[in-house]
Protein backbone atom coordinates (compact mmCIF):
# COMPACT_ATOMS: atom_id res chain seq x y z
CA UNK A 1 78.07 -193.23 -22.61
CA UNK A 2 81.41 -193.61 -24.41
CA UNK A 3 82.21 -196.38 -21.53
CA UNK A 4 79.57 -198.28 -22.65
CA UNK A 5 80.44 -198.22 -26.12
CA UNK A 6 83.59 -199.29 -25.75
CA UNK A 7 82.64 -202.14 -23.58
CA UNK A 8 80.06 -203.19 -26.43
CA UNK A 9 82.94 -202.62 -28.93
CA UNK A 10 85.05 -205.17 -27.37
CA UNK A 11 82.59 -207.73 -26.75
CA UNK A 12 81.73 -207.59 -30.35
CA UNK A 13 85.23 -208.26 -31.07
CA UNK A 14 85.85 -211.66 -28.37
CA UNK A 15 82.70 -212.80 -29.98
CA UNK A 16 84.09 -212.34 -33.88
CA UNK A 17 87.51 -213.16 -32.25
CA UNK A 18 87.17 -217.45 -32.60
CA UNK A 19 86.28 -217.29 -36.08
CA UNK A 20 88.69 -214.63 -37.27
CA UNK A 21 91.47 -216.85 -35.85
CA UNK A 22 90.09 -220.31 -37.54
CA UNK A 23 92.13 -222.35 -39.60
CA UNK A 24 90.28 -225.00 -41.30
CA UNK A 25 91.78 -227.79 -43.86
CA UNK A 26 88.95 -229.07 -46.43
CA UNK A 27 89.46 -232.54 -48.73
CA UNK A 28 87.95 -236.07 -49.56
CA UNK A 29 87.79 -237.77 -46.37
CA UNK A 30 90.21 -240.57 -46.72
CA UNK A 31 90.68 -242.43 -43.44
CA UNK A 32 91.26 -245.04 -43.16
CA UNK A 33 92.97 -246.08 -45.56
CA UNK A 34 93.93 -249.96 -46.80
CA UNK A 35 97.11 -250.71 -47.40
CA UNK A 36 97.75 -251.97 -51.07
CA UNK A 37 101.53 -252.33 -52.75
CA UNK A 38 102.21 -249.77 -54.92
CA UNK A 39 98.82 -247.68 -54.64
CA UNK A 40 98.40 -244.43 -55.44
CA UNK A 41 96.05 -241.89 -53.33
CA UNK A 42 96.09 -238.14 -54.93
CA UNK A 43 93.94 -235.61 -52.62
CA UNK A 44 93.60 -232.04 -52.81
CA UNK A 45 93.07 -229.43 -49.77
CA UNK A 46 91.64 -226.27 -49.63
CA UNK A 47 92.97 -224.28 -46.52
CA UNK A 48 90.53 -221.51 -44.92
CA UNK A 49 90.67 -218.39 -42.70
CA UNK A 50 94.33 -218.00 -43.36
CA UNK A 51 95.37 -214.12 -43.15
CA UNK A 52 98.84 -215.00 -43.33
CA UNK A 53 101.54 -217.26 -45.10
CA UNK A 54 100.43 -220.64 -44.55
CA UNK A 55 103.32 -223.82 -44.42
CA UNK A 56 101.99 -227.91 -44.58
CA UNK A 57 103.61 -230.48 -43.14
CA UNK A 58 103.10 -234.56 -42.60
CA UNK A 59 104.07 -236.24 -39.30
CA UNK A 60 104.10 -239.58 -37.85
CA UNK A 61 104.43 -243.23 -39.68
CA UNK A 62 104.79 -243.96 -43.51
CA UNK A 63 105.52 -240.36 -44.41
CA UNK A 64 108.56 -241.45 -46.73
CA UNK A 65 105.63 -242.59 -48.82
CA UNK A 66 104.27 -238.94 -48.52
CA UNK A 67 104.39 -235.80 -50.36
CA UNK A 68 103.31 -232.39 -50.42
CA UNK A 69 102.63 -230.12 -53.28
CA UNK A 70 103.09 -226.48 -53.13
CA UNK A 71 100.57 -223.80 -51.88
CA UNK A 72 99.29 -221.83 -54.30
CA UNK A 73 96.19 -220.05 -53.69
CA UNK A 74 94.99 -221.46 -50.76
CA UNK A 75 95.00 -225.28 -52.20
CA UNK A 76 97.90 -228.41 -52.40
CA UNK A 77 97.89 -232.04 -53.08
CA UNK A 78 98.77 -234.77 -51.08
CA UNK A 79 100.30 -237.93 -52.15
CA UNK A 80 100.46 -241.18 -51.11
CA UNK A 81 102.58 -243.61 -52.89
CA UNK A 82 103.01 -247.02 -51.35
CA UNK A 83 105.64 -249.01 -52.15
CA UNK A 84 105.63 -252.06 -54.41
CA UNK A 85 106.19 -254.40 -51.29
CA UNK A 86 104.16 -255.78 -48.55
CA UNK A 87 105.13 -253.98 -44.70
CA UNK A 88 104.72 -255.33 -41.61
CA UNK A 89 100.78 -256.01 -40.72
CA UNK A 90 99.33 -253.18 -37.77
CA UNK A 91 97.41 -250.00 -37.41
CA UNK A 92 99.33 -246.76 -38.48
CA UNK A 93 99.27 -242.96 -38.26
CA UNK A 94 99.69 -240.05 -39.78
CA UNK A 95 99.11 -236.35 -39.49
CA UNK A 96 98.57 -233.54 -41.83
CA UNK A 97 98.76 -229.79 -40.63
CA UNK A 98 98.42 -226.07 -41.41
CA UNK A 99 99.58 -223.52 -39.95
CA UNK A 100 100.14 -219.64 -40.65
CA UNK A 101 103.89 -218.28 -40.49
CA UNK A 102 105.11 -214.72 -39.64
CA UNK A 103 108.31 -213.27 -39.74
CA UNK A 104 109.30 -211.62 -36.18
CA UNK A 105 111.25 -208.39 -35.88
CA UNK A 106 114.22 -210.47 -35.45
CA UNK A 107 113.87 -211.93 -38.52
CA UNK A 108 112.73 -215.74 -37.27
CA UNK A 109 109.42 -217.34 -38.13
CA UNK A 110 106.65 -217.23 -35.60
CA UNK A 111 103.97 -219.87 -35.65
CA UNK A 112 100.54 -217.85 -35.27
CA UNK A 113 97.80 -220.57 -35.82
CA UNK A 114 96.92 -223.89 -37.04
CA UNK A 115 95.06 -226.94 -37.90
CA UNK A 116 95.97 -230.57 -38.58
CA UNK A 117 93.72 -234.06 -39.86
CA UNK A 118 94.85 -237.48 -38.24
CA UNK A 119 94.72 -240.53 -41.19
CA UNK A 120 95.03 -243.95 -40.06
CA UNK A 121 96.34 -246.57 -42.63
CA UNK A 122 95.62 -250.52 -42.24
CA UNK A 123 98.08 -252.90 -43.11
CA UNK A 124 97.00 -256.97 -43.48
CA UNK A 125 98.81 -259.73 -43.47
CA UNK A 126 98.96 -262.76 -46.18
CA UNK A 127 97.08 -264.95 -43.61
CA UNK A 128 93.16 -265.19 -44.85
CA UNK A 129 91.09 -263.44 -42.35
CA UNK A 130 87.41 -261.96 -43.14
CA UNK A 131 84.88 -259.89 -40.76
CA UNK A 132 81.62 -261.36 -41.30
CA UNK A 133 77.80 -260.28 -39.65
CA UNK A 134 74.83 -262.21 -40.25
CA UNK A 135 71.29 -260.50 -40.84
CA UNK A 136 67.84 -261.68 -40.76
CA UNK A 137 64.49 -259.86 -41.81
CA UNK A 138 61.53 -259.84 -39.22
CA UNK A 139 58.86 -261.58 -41.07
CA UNK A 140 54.88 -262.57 -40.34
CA UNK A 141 53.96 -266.21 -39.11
CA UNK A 142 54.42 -268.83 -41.70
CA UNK A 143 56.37 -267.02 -44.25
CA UNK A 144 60.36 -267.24 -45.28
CA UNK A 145 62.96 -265.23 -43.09
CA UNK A 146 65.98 -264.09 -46.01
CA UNK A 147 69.36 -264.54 -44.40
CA UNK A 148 72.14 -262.36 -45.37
CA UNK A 149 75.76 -262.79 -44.63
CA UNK A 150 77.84 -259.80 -45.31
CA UNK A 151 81.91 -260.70 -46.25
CA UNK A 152 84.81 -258.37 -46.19
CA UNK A 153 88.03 -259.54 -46.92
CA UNK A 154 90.72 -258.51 -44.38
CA UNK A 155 93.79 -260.24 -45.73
CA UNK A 156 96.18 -259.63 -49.45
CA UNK A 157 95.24 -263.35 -50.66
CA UNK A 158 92.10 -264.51 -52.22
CA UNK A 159 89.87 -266.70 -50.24
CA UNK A 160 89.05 -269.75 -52.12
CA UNK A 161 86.10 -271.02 -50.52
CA UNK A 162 83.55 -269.32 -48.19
CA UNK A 163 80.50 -270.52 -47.20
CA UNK A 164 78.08 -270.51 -43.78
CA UNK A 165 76.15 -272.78 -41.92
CA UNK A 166 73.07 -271.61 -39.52
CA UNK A 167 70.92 -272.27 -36.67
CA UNK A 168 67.94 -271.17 -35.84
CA UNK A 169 66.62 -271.12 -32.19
CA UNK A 170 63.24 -270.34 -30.51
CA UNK A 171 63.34 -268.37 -27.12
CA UNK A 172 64.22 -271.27 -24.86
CA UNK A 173 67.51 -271.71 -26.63
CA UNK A 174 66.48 -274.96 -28.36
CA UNK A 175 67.17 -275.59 -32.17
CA UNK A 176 63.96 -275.54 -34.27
CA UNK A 177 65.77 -275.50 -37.92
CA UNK A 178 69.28 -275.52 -40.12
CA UNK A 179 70.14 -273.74 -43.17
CA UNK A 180 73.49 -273.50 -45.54
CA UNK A 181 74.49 -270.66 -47.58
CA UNK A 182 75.59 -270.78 -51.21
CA UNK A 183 79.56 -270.99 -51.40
CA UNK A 184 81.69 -268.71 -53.24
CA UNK A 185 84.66 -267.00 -53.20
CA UNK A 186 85.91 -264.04 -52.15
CA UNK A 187 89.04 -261.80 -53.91
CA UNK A 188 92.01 -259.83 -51.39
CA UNK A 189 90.51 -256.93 -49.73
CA UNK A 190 87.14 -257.36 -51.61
CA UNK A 191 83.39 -257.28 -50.24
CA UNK A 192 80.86 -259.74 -50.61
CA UNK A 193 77.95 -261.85 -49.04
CA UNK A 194 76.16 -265.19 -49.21
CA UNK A 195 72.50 -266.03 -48.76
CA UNK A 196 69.95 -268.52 -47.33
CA UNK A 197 66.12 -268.85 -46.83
CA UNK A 198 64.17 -270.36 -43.89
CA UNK A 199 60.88 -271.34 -44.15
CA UNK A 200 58.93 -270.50 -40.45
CA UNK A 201 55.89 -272.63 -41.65
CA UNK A 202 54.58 -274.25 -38.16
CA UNK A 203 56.56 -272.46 -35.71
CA UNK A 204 54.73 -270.25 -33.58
CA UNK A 205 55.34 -266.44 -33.43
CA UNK A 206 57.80 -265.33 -31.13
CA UNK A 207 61.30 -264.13 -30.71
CA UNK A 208 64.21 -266.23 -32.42
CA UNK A 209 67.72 -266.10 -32.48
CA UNK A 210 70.32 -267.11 -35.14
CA UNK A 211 73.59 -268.39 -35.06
CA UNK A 212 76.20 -268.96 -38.06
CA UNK A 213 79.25 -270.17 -38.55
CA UNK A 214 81.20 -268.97 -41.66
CA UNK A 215 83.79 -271.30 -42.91
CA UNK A 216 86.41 -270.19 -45.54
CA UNK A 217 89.21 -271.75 -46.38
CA UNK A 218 90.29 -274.28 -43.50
CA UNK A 219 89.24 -271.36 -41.27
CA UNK A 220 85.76 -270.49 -39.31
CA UNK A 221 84.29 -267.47 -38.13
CA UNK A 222 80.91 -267.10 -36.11
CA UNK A 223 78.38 -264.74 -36.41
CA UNK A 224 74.63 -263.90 -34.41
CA UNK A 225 71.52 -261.86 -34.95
CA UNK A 226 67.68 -262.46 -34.00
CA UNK A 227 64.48 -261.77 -35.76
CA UNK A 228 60.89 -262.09 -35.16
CA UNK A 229 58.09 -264.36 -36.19
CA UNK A 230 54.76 -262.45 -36.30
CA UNK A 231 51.22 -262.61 -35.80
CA UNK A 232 48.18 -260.53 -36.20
CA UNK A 233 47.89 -259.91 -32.41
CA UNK A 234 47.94 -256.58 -30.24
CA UNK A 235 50.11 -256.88 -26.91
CA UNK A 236 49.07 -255.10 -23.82
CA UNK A 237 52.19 -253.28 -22.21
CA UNK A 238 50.52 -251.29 -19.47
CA UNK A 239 47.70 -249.50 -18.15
CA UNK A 240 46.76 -247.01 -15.59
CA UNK A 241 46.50 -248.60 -12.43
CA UNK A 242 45.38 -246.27 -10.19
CA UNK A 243 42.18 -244.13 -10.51
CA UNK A 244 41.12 -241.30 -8.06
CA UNK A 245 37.75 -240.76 -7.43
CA UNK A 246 35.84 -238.59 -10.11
CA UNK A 247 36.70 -238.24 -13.88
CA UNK A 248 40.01 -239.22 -14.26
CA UNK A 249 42.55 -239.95 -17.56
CA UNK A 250 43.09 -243.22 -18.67
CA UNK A 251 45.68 -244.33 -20.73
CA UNK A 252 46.55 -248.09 -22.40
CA UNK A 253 49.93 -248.67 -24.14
CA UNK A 254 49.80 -251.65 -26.26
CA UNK A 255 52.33 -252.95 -29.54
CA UNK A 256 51.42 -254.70 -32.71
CA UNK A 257 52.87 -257.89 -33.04
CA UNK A 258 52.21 -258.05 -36.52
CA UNK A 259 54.81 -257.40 -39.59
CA UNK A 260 52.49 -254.85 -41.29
CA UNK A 261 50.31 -251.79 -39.95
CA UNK A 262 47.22 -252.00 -38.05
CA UNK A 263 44.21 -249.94 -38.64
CA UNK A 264 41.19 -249.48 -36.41
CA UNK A 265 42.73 -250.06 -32.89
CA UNK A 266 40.75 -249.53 -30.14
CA UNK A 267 40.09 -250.74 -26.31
CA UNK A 268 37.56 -251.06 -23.87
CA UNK A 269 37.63 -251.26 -20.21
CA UNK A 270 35.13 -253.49 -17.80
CA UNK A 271 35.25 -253.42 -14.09
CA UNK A 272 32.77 -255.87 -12.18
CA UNK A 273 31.77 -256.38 -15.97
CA UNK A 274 30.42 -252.69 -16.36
CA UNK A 275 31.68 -250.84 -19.25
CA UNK A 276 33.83 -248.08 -17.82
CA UNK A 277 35.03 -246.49 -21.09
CA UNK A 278 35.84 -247.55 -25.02
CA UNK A 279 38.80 -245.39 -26.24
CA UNK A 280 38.92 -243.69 -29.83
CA UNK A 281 40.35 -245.89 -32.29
CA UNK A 282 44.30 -245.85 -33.38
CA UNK A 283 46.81 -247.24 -36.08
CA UNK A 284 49.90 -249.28 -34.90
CA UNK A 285 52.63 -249.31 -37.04
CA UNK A 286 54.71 -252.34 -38.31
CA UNK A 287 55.46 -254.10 -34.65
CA UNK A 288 55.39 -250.02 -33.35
CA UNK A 289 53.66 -249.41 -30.03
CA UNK A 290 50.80 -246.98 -29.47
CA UNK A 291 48.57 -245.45 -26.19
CA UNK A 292 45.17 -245.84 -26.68
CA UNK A 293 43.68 -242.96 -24.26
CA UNK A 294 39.93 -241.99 -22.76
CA UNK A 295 38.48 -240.28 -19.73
CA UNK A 296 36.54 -242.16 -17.29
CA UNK A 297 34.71 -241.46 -14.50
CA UNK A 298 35.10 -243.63 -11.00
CA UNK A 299 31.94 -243.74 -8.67
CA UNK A 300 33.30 -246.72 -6.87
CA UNK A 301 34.16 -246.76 -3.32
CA UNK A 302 38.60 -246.49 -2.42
CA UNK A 303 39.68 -250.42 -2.92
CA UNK A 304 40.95 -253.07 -5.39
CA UNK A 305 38.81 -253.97 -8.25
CA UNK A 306 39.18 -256.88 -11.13
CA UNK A 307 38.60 -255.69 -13.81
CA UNK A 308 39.30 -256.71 -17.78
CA UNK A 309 40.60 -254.32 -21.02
CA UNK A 310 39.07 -255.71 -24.46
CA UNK A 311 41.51 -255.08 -27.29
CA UNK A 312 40.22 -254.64 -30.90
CA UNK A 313 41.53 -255.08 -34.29
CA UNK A 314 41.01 -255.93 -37.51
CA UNK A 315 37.74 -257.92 -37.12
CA UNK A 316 39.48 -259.39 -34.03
CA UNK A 317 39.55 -259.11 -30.26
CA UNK A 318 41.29 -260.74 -26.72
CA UNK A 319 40.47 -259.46 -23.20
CA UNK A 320 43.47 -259.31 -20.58
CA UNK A 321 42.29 -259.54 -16.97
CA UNK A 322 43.44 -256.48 -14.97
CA UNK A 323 43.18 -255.18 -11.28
CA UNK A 324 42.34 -251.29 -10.96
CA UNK A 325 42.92 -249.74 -7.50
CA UNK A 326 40.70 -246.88 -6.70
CA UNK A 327 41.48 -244.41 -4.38
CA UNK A 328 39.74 -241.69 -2.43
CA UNK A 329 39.69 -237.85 -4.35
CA UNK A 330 42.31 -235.47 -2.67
CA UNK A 331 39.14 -233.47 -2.98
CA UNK A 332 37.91 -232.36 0.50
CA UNK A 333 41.36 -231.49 1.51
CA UNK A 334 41.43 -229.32 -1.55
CA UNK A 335 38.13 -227.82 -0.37
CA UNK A 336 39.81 -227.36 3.27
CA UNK A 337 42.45 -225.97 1.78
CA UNK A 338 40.56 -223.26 -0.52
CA UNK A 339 38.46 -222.28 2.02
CA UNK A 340 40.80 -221.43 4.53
CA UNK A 341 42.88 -219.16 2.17
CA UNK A 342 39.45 -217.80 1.07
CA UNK A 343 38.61 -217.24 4.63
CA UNK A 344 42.26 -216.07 5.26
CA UNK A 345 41.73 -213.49 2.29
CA UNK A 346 38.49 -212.14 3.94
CA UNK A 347 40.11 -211.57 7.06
CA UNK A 348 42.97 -209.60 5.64
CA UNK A 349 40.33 -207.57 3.70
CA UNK A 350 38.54 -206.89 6.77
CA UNK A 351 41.77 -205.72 8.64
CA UNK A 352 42.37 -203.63 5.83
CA UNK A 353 39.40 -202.33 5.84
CA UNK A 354 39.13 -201.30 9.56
CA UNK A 355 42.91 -199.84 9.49
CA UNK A 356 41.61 -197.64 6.89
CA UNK A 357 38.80 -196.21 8.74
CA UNK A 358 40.86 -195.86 11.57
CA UNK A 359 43.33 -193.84 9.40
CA UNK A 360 40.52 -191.85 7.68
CA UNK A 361 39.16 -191.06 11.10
CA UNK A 362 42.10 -189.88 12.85
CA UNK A 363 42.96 -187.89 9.62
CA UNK A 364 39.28 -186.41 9.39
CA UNK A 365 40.28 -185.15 13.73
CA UNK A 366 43.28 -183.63 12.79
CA UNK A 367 41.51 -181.76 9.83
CA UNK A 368 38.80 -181.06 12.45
CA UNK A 369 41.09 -179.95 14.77
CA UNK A 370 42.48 -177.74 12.87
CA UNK A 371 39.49 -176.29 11.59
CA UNK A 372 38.82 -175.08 14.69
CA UNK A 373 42.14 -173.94 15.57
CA UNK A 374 41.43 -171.42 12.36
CA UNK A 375 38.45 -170.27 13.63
CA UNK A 376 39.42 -169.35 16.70
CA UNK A 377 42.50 -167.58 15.45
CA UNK A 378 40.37 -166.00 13.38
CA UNK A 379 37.68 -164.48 15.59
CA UNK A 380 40.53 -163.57 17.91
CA UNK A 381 42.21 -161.45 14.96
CA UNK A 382 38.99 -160.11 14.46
CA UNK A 383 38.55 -159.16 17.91
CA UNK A 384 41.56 -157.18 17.96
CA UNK A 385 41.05 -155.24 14.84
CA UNK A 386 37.40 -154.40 16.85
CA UNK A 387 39.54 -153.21 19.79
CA UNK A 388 41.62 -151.43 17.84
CA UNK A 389 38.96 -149.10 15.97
CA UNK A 390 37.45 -148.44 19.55
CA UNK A 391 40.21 -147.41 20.91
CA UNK A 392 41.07 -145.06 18.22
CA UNK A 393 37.06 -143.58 18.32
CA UNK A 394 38.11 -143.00 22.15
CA UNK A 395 40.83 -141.10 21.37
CA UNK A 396 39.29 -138.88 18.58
């Protein structure tokens, strides 16, 4: 019992064990950072889980531009003071760490455990440069898709002059209308974005594509997205195909094509122009997808049938032609099945059965048997007694 204690004491103690030896660093998230001249970035950390002395240190690139407060109570500052001129343009790196100190009996310092935060620092270049992405809203037939370009400045010089041009294209790839942006500009390391309307009127619903091409100051930049044109239509997207014999589940995925929800969704399904089954009715979100479901039963013979599914919404309907296959039930073999384990049960019940009566038989000889074993060793002890009281009359 005290073996089994222990051996619960110590798994307690590997399970506590990770956290009791965690070292965790807590500040403003600050990566990654943009290089400006002469910024300055002031962050405080709070270090956790220490149970002993705990030393910070910086590592890596740019830490002549980095200091370190103090400890005091679990918390220090960080700062970062660039200088007042421009460095070389790339990616750098830097790392901040924790990590507990103890003194050994030797008197040297012992590193026990520790944690450390990666920050990575962008540097531009004078040269303009901007990261651009055009969006477009999904919109209903005959109404105005809003383009959005969305600007960042990647370079330390203003950008005088930005401005886009785009294309819109149907799903063959050919050009079916051109818009321009407003122009504006754009200050160093600064955000922005431009604008433009298209009006869909006449073009038929469908999947388009848009292409842009952002110029800015003697440069150009491209940029793609797509968008839908919508229309108050339901899409069939599958069906069940194959039906067994007998009542059988049924289910119809379909998708709105529309820009707004659909209420009142609902199917029905026609083979050799008999109504097989109508389905409950469903709502279909915003160009969402939904499964319009039903039980039906199948009567027909195993074989291909045409057949149609009617698809109703809002006051409106289409029918899409289908082709159900029908096959036989795995029924009878079922039935085989169930009645040879049935028959297979009965059988072992019989066996059963006649092994026990065999059992009870032979055990109802033996007890026979020895019934009559005690008898006779009974009258025979009785005999002798008799014997024995003659022989002492004779004598007297």
């Amino acid at each position: 019992m005290k073996k089994r204690g222990f051996v619960i004491l110590i798994g307690v103690l590997l399970l506590l064990l990770p956290s009791a030896l965690s070292l965790s660093l807590i500040g403003m998230k600050l990566s990654p950072i943009i290089y400006e001249p002469g910024k300055v970035i002031v962050n405080t950390y709070s270090i956790n889980g220490a149970n002993a002395k705990v030393e910070v240190a910086v590592g890596g690139d740019l830490t002549e531009y980095i200091s370190l407060s103090e400890v005091i109570n679990g918390e220090f500052t960080m700062t970062i003071q660039f200088p007042d001129t421009f460095i070389d343009p790339g990616t750098y790196s830097f790392s901040l760490s924790a990590r507990e100190i103890a003194e050994d009996s030797s008197g040297g310092v012992t590193s026990l455990i520790g944690v450390s935060k990666v920050f990575m620092v962008e540097v531009y270049s004078h040269d303009k440069a901007l990261e651009a992405s055009l969006g477009a809203a999904d919109v209903n037939e005959n109404s105005t898709v809003p383009f959005t370009v969305q600007l960042r400045s990647r370079t330390y010089s203003d950008i005088d002059s930005v401005k886009a041009d785009i294309i819109i294209y149907n799903h063959t790839n050919q050009s079916v209308g051109r818009v321009k942006t407003n122009e504006r500009a754009l200050k160093a390391l600064q955000s922005g974005e431009l604008r433009a309307s298209f009006n869909t009127t006449g073009l038929p619903a469908g999947d388009y594509a848009a292409a842009a091409v952002i110029y800015f100051d003697g440069k150009q930049q491209p940029a793609e997205t797509q968008f839908k044109i919508g229309a108050l239509d339901v899409f069939l997207l599958n069906y069940t195909s194959v039906l067994e014999q007998g009542f059988r589940d049924f289910v119809i995925t379909v998708a709105n094509g529309w820009g707004d929800g659909l209420e009142n969704v609902y199917a029905k399904v026609f083979i050799n122009g008999q109504e097989l089954l109508q389905t409950p009715s469903i709502s279909l979100p915003a160009w969402g997808e939904g499964e319009l479901k039903g039980i039906v039963k199948v009567d027909l013979a195993p074989g291909k049938y045409p057949g149609e599914i009617g698809l109703f919404f809002e006051g409106e309907s289409k029918q899409e032609n289908i082709v159900l296959t029908v096959i036989e039930s795995p029924k009878k073999e079922q039935d085989i099945i169930f009645y040879l384990i049935v028959a297979a049960v009965i059988v072992i019940i019989i066996l059963v059965n006649i092994l026990f009566l065999v059992l009870l038989k032979k055990k109802q000889d033996r007890k026979l048997a020895a019934d009559i074993r005690d008898n006779k060793s009974k009258a025979k002890r009785t005999q002798d007694v008799k014997e024995k009281q003659k022989t002492k009359r004779d004598e007297l």
